[in-house]
C-alpha atoms as a PDB file:
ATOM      1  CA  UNK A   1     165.853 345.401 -18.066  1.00  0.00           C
ATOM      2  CA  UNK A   2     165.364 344.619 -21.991  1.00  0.00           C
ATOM      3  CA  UNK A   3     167.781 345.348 -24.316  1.00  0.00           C
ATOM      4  CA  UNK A   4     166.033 345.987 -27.752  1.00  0.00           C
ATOM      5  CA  UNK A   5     166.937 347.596 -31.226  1.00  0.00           C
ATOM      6  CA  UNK A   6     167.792 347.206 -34.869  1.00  0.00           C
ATOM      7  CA  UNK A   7     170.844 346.605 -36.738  1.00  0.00           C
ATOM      8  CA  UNK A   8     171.353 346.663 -40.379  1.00  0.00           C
ATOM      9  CA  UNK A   9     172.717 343.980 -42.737  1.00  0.00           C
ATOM     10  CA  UNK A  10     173.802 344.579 -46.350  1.00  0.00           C
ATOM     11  CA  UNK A  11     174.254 341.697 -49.028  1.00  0.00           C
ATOM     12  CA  UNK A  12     176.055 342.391 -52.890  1.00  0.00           C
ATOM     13  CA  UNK A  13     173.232 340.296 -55.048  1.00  0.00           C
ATOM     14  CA  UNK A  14     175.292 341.245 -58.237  1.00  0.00           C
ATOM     15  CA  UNK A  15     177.507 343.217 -60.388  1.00  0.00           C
ATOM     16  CA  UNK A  16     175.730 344.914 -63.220  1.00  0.00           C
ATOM     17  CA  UNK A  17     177.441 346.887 -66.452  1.00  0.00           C
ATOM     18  CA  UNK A  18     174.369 349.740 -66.844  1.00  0.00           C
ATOM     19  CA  UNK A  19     174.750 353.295 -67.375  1.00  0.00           C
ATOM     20  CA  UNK A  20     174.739 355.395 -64.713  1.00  0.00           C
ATOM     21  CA  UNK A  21     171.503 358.213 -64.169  1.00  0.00           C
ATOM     22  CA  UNK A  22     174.177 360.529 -62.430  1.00  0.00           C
ATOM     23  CA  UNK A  23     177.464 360.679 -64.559  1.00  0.00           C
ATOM     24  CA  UNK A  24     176.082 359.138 -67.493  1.00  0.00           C
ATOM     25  CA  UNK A  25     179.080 356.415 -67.866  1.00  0.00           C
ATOM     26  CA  UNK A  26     178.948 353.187 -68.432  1.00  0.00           C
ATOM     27  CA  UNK A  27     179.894 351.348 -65.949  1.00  0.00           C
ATOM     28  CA  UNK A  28     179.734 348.976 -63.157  1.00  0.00           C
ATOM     29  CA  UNK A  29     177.117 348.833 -60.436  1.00  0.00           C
ATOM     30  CA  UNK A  30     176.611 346.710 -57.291  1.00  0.00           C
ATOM     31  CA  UNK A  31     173.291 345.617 -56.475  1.00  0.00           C
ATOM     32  CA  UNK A  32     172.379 345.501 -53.136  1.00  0.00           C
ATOM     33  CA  UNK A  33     170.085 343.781 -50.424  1.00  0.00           C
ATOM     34  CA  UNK A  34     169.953 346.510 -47.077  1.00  0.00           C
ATOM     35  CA  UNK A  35     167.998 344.101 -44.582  1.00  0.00           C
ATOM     36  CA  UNK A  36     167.275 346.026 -40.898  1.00  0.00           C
ATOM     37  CA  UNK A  37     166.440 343.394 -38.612  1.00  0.00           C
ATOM     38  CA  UNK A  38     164.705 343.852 -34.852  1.00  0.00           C
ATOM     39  CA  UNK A  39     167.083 342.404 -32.128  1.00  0.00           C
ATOM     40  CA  UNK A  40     166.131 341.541 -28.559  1.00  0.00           C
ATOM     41  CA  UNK A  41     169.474 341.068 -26.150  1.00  0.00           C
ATOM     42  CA  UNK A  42     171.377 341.425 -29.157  1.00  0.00           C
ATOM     43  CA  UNK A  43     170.367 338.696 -31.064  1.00  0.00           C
ATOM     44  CA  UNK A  44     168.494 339.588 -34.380  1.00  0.00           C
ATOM     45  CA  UNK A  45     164.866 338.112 -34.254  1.00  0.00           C
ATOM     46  CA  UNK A  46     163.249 338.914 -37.356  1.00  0.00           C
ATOM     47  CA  UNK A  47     163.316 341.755 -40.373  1.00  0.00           C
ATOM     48  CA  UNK A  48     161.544 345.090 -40.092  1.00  0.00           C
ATOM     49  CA  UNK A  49     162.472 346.574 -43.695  1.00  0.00           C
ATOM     50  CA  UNK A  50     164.091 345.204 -46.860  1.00  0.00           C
ATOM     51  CA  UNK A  51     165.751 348.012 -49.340  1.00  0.00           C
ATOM     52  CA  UNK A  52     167.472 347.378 -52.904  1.00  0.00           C
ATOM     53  CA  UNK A  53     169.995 349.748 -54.392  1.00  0.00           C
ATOM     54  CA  UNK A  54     172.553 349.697 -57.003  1.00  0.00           C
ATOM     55  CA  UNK A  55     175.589 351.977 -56.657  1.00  0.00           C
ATOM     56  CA  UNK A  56     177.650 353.335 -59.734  1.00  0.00           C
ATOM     57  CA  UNK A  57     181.464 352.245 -59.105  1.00  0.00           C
ATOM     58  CA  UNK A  58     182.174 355.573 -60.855  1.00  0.00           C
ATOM     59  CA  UNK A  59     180.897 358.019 -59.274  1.00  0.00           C
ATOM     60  CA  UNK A  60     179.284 356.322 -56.284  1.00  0.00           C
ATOM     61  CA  UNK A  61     175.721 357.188 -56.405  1.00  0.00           C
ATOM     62  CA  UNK A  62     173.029 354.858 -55.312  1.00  0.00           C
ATOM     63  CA  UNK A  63     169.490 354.595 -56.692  1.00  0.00           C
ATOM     64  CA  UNK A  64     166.708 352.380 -54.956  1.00  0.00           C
ATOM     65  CA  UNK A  65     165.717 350.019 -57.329  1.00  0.00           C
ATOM     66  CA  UNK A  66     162.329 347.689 -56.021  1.00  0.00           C
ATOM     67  CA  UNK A  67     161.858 344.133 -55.609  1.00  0.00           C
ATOM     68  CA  UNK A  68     161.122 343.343 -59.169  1.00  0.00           C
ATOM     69  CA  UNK A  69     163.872 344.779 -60.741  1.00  0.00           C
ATOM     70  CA  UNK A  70     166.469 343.360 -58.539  1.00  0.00           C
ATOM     71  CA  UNK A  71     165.577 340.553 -59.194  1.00  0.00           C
ATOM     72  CA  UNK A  72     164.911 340.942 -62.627  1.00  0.00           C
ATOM     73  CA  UNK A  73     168.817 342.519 -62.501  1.00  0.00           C
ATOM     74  CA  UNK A  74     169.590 339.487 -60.773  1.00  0.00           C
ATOM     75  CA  UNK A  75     168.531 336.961 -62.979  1.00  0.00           C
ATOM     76  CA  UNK A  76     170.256 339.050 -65.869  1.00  0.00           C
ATOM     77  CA  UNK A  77     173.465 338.635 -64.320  1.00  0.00           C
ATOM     78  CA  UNK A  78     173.011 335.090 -63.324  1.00  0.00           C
ATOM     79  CA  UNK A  79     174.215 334.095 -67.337  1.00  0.00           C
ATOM     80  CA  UNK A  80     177.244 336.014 -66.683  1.00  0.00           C
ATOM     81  CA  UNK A  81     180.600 335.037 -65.381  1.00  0.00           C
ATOM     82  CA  UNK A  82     180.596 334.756 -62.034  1.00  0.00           C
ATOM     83  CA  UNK A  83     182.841 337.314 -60.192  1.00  0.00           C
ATOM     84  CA  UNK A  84     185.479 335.548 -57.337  1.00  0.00           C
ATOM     85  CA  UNK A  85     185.318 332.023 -59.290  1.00  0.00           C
ATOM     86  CA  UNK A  86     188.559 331.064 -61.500  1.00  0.00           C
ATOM     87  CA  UNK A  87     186.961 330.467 -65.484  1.00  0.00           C
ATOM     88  CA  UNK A  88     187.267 327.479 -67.781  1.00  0.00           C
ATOM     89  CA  UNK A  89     190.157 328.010 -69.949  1.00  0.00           C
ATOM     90  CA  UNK A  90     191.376 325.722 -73.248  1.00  0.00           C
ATOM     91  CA  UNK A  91     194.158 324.039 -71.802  1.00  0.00           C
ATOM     92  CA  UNK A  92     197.563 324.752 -73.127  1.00  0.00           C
ATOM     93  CA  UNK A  93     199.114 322.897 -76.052  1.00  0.00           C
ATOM     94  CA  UNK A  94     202.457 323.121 -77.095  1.00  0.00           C
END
């Protein structure tokens, strides 16, 4: 017997200020890498489809965005600050 199938993978490239298409807001948006890989005996062999979306934190909608644009969005957000990592700060004088 072979055990076969698919299973998906999603990766957060970014975090974006645009305004939204839905709610109109400005406001935050993740962009995202959906990866669905083929798997044989559970073990993920190779990937079958690759889909980018950003998601409004507002209101939650998501909007497929393609190749080029993530990673034009990417890039954009790549001379931001970088979200998770502590920032340089002027250190305290009394």
């Amino acid at each position: 017997m072979i055990i076969f199938g698919t299973k998906g993978y999603l990766y957060q490239l970014a975090i974006l200020t645009l305004v939204c298409g839905r709610c109109h807001n400005p406001a935050a948006h993740t962009l995202r890498k959906r990866v669905t890989k083929f798997t044989l005996f559970f073990v993920p062999l190779f990937p079958i489809s690759t889909k980018y979306l950003t998601q409004c934190t507002f209101c939650g909608a998501e909007q497929k965005v393609g190749r080029e644009q993530a990673e034009q969005l990417s890039a954009q957000s790549a001379g931001g600050p970088v979200y998770g990592q502590p920032q340089h700060q002027q250190p305290y004088q009394s």
